[in-house]
C-alpha atoms as a PDB file:
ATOM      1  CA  UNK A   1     -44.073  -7.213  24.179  1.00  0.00           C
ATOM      2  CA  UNK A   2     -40.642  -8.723  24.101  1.00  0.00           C
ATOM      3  CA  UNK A   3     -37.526  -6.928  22.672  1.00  0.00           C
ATOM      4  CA  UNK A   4     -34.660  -9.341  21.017  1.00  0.00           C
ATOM      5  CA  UNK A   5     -31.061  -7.748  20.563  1.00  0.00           C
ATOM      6  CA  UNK A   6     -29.579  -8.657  17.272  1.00  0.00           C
ATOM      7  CA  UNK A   7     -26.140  -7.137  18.328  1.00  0.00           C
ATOM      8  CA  UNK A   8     -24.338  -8.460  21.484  1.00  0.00           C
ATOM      9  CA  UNK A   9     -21.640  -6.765  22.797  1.00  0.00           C
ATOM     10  CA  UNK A  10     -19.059  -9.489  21.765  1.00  0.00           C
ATOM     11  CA  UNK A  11     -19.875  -8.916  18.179  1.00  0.00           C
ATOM     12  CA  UNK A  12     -20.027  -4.587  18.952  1.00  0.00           C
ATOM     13  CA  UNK A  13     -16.358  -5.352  20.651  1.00  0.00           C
ATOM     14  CA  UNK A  14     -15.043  -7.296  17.629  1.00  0.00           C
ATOM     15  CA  UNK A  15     -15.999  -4.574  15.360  1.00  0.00           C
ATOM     16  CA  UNK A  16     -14.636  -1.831  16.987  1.00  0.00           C
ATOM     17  CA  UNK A  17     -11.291  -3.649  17.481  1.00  0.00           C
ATOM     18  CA  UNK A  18     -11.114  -4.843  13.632  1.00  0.00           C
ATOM     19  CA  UNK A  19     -11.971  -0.876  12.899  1.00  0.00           C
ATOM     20  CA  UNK A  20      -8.956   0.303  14.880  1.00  0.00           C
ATOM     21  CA  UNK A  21      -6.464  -2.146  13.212  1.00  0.00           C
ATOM     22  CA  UNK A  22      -8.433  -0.888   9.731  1.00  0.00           C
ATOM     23  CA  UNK A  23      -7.737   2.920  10.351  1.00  0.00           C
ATOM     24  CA  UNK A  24      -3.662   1.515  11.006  1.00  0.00           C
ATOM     25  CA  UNK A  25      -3.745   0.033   7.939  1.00  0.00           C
ATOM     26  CA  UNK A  26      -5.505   2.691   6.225  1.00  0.00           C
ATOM     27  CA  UNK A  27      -2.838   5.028   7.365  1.00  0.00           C
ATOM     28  CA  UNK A  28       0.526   2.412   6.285  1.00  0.00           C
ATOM     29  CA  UNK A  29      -1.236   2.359   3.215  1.00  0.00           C
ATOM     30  CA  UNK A  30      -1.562   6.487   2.901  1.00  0.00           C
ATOM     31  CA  UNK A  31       2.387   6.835   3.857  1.00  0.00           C
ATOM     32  CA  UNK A  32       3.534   3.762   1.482  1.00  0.00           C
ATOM     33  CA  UNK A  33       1.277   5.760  -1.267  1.00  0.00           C
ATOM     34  CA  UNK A  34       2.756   9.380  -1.235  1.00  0.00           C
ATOM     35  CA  UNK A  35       6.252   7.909  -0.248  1.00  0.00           C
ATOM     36  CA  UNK A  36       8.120   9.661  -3.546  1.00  0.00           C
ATOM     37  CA  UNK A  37       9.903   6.564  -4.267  1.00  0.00           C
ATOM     38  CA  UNK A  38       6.662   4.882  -4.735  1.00  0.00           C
ATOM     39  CA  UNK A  39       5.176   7.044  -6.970  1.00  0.00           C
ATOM     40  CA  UNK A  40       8.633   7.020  -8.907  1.00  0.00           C
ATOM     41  CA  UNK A  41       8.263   3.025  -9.063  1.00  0.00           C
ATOM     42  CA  UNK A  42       4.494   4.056 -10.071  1.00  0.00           C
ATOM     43  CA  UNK A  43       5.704   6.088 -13.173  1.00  0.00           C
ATOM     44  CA  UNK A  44       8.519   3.671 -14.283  1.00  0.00           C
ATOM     45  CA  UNK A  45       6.199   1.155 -14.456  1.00  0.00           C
ATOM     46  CA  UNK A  46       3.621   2.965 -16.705  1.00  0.00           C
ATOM     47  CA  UNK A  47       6.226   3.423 -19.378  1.00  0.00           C
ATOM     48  CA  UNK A  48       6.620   0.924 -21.989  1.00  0.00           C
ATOM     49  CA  UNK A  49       9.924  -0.953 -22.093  1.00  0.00           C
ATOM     50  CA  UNK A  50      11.338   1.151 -25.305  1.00  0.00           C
ATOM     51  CA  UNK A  51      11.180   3.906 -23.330  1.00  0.00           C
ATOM     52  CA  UNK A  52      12.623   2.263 -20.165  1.00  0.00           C
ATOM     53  CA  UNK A  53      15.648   0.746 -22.659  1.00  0.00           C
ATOM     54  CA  UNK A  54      15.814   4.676 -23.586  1.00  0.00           C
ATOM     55  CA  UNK A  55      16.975   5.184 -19.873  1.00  0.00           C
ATOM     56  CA  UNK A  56      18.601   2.029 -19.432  1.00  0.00           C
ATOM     57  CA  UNK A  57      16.565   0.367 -17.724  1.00  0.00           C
ATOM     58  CA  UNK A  58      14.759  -2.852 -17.632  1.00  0.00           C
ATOM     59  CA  UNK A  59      11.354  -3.380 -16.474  1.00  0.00           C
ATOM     60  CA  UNK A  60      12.500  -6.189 -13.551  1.00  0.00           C
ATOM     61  CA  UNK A  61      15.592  -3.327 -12.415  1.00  0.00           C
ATOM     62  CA  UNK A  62      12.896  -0.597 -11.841  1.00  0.00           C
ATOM     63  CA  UNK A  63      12.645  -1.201  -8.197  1.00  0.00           C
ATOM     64  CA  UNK A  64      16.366  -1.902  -7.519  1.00  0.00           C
ATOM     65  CA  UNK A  65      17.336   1.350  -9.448  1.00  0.00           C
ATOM     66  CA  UNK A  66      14.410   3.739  -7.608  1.00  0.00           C
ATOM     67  CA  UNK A  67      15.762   2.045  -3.692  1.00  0.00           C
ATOM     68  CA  UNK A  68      19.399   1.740  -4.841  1.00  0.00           C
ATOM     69  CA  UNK A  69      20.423   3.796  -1.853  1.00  0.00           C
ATOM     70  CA  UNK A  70      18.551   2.107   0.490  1.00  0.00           C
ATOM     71  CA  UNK A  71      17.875  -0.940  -0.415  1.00  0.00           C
ATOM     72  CA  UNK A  72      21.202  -1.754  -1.113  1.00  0.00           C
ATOM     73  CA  UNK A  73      20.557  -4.458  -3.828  1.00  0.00           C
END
């Protein structure tokens, strides 16, 4: 009987290395998602632009005016 391996090591290696650099990602992505600012640049953005002109804003200032401190722009 002869066995044939469909999975060589190379190929095992290359998936566990593209996993690890996944699971960083993954986690930039979690941190950039509950950063507050985000999620304030989240809820700007849902409004419609009457309601952004009602706060004096414009839709293309949202992100200036959420990172204004830190962004310096």
């Amino acid at each position: 009987m002869a066995l044939a391996d469909t999975n060589p090591a190379g190929i095992a290696r290359r998936n566990e290395t593209r996993g690890i650099f996944s699971r960083i990602m993954d986690g930039l992505v979690h941190i950039a998602e509950t950063n507050h600012r985000v999620r304030r640049v989240q809820h700007l953005s849902a409004l419609n632009d009457s309601e952004l002109a009602a706060r004096g804003l414009k839709r293309e200032d949202i992100v200036r005016h959420v990172f204004r401190d830190v962004l310096y722009l």
